[in-house]
Protein backbone atom coordinates (compact mmCIF):
# COMPACT_ATOMS: atom_id res chain seq x y z
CA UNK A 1 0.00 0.00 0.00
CA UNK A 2 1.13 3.33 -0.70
CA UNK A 3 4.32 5.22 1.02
CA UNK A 4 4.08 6.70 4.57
CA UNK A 5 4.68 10.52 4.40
CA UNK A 6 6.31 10.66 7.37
CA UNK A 7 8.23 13.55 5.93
CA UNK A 8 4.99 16.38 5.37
CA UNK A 9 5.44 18.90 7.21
CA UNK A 10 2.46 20.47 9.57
CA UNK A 11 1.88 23.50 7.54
CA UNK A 12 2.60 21.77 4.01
CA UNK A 13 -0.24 18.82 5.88
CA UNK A 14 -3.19 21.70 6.42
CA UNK A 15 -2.62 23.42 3.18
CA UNK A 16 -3.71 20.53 1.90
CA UNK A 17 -6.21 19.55 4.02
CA UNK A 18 -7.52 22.54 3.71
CA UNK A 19 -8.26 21.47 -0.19
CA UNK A 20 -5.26 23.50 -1.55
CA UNK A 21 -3.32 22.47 -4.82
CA UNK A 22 0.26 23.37 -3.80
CA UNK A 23 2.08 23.92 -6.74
CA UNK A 24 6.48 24.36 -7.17
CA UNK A 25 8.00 25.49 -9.91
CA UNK A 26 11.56 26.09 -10.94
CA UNK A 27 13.71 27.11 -13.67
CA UNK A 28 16.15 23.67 -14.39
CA UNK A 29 19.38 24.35 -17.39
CA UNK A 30 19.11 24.25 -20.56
CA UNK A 31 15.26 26.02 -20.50
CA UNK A 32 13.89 23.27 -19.10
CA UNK A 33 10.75 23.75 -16.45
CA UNK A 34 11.00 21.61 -12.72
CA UNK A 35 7.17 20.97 -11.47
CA UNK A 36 5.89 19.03 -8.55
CA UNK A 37 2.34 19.66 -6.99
CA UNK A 38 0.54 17.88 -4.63
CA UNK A 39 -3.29 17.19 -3.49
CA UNK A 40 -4.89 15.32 -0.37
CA UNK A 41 -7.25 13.35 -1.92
CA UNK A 42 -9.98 11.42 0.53
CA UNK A 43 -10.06 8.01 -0.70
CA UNK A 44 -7.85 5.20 -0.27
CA UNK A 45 -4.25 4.41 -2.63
CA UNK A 46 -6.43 1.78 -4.30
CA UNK A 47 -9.00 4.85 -5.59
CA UNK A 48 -6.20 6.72 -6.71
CA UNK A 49 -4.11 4.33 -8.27
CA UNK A 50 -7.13 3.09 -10.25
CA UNK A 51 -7.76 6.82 -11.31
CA UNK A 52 -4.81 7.69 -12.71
CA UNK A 53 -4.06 4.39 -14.19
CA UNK A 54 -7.07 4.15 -16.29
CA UNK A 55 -5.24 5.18 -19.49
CA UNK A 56 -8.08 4.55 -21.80
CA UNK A 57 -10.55 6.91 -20.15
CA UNK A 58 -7.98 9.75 -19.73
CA UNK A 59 -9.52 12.10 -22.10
CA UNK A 60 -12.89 11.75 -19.93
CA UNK A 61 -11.54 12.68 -16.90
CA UNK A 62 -8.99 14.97 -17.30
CA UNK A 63 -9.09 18.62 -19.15
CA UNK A 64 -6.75 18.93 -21.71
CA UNK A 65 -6.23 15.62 -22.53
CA UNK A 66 -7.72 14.95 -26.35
CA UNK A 67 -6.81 11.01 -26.53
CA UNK A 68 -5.56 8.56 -24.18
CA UNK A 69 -4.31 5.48 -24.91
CA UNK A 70 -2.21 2.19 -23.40
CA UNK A 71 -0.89 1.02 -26.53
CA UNK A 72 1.24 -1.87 -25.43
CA UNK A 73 1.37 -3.37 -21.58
CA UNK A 74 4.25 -5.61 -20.47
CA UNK A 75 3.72 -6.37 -16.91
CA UNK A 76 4.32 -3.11 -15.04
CA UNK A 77 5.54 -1.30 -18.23
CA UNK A 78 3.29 0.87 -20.18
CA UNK A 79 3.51 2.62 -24.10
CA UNK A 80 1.09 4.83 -23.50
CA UNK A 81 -0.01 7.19 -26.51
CA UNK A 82 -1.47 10.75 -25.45
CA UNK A 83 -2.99 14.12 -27.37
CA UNK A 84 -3.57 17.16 -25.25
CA UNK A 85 -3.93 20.61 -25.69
CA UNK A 86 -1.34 23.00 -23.67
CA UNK A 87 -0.79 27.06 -23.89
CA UNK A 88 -2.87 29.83 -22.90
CA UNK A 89 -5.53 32.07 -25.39
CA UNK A 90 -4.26 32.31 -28.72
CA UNK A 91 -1.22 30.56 -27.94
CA UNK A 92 -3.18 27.05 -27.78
CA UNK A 93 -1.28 24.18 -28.97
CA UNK A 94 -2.23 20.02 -29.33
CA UNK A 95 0.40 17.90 -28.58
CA UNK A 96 1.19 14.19 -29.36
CA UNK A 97 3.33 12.24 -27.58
CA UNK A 98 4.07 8.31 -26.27
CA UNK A 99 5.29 7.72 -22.92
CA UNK A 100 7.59 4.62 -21.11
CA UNK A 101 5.02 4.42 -17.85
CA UNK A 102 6.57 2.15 -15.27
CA UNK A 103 4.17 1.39 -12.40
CA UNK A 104 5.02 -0.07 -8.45
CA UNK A 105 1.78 -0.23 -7.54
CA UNK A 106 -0.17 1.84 -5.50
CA UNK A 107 3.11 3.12 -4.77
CA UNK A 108 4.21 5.70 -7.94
CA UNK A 109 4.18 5.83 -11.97
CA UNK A 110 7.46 7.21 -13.30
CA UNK A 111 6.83 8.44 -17.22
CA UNK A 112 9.08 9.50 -19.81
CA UNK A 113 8.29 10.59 -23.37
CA UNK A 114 10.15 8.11 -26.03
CA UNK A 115 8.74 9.98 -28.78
CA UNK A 116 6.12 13.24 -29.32
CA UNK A 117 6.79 17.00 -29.11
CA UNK A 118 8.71 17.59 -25.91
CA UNK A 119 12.50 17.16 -25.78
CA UNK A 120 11.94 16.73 -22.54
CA UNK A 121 9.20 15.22 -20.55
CA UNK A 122 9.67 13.00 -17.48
CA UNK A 123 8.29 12.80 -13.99
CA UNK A 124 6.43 10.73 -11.41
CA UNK A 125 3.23 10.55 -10.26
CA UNK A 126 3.45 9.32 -6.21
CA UNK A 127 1.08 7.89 -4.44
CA UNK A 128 1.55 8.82 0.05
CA UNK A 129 -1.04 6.88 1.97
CA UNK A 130 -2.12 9.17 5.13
CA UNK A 131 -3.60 6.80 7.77
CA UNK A 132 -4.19 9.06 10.38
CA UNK A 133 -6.73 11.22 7.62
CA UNK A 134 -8.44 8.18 5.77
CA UNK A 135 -6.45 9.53 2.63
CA UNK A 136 -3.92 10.11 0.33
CA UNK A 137 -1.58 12.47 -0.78
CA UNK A 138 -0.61 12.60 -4.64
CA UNK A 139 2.28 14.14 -5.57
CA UNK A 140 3.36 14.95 -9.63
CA UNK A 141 6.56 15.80 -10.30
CA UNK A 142 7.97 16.56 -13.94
CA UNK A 143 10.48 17.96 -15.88
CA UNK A 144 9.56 19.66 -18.83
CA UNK A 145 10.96 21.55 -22.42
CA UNK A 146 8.68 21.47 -25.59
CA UNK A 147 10.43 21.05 -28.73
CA UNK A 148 8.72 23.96 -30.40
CA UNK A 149 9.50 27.36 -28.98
CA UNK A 150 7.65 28.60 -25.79
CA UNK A 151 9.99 30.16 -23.14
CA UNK A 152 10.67 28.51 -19.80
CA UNK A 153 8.28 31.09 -18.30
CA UNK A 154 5.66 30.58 -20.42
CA UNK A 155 5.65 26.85 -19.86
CA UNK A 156 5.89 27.28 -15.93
CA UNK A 157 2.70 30.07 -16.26
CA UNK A 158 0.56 27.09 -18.42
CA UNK A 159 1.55 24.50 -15.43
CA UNK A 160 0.74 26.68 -12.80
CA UNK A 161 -2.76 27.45 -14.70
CA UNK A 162 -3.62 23.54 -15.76
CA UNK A 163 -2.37 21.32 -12.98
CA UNK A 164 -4.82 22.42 -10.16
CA UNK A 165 -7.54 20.72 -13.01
CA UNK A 166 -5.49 17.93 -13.52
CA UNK A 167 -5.22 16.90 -9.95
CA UNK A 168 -8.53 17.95 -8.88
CA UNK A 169 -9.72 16.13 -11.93
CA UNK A 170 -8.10 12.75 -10.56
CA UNK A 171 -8.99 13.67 -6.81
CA UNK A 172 -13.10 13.71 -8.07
CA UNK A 173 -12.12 10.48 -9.68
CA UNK A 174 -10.52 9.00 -7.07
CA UNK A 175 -13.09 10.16 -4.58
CA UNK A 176 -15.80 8.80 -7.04
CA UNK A 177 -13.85 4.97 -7.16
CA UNK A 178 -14.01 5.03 -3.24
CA UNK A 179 -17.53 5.69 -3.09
CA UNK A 180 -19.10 2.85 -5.49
């Protein structure tokens, strides 16, 4: 069952609690963008595990995301074949990529694009059992450079604006799964 996050501390704990989407960024070398958010979800590791590894349904769930698909499975590794739509206003862009997902389950998903329109996309999706709260914490954390031109700050702004959706979008899910 999922990891013990022993290592939250109190403040970081009732911001999220509290229903906040905390949200990092940082600028890496080589104009690449450094991301990691988290969200307490209220449902068990088995909720969110099956949320975010329902690859299939991805475009239902999630904004942004235009196709979603597990092309290949070999035991815990995943080809996984994704559209989504990124930017801001006019600047709107759909992107196609295929990621290597390798999943320890209910424990994280580490991803990283083997083909599509980033030169860099990586990161892991964790997975922090809370006892003590009858929950979960999930934690994304990614490192990201398009191959097309959009400035390091513009990418950070567009993370900062879509992954509160994206992880509320899989808490709802999750929190859905627990309840049926």
């Amino acid at each position: 069952m999922g990891t013990k996050n022993k290592a939250l501390e109190p403040a970081m704990l009732s911001r999220l609690l509290r229903g906040e989407t905390v949200i990092d960024l940082e600028f890496l070398p080589d104009d690449t963008t450094g991301v990691s958010a988290k969200i307490f979800i209220d449902a068990p590791p088995e909720a969110v595990w099956a949320a975010l590894t329902d690859y299939d349904n991805l475009s239902a769930t999630l904004p942004k995301v235009v196709s979603s698909r597990a092309a290949e499975r070999h035991g815990t590794t995943v080809l996984l074949d994704q559209t989504g739509k990124t930017g801001i206003f006019f600047f709107e862009k759909t992107v196609t990529f295929r990621l290597r997902v390798e999943e320890e389950y209910l424990r994280r998903i580490r991803f990283e694009q083997v083909s599509g329109d980033f030169e860099t996309y990586r990161g892991t999706w964790a997975i922090e059992e809370l006892p003590e709260r009858n929950g979960t914490i999930l934690l994304y954390e990614a490192e990201i450079k398009p191959a097309f031109f959009a400035p390091a700050v513009l990418v950070s702004f567009v993370q900062r604006q879509d992954l509160p959706g994206i992880l509320k979008a899989h808490k709802r899910r999750a929190e859905t799964l627990s309840r049926t």
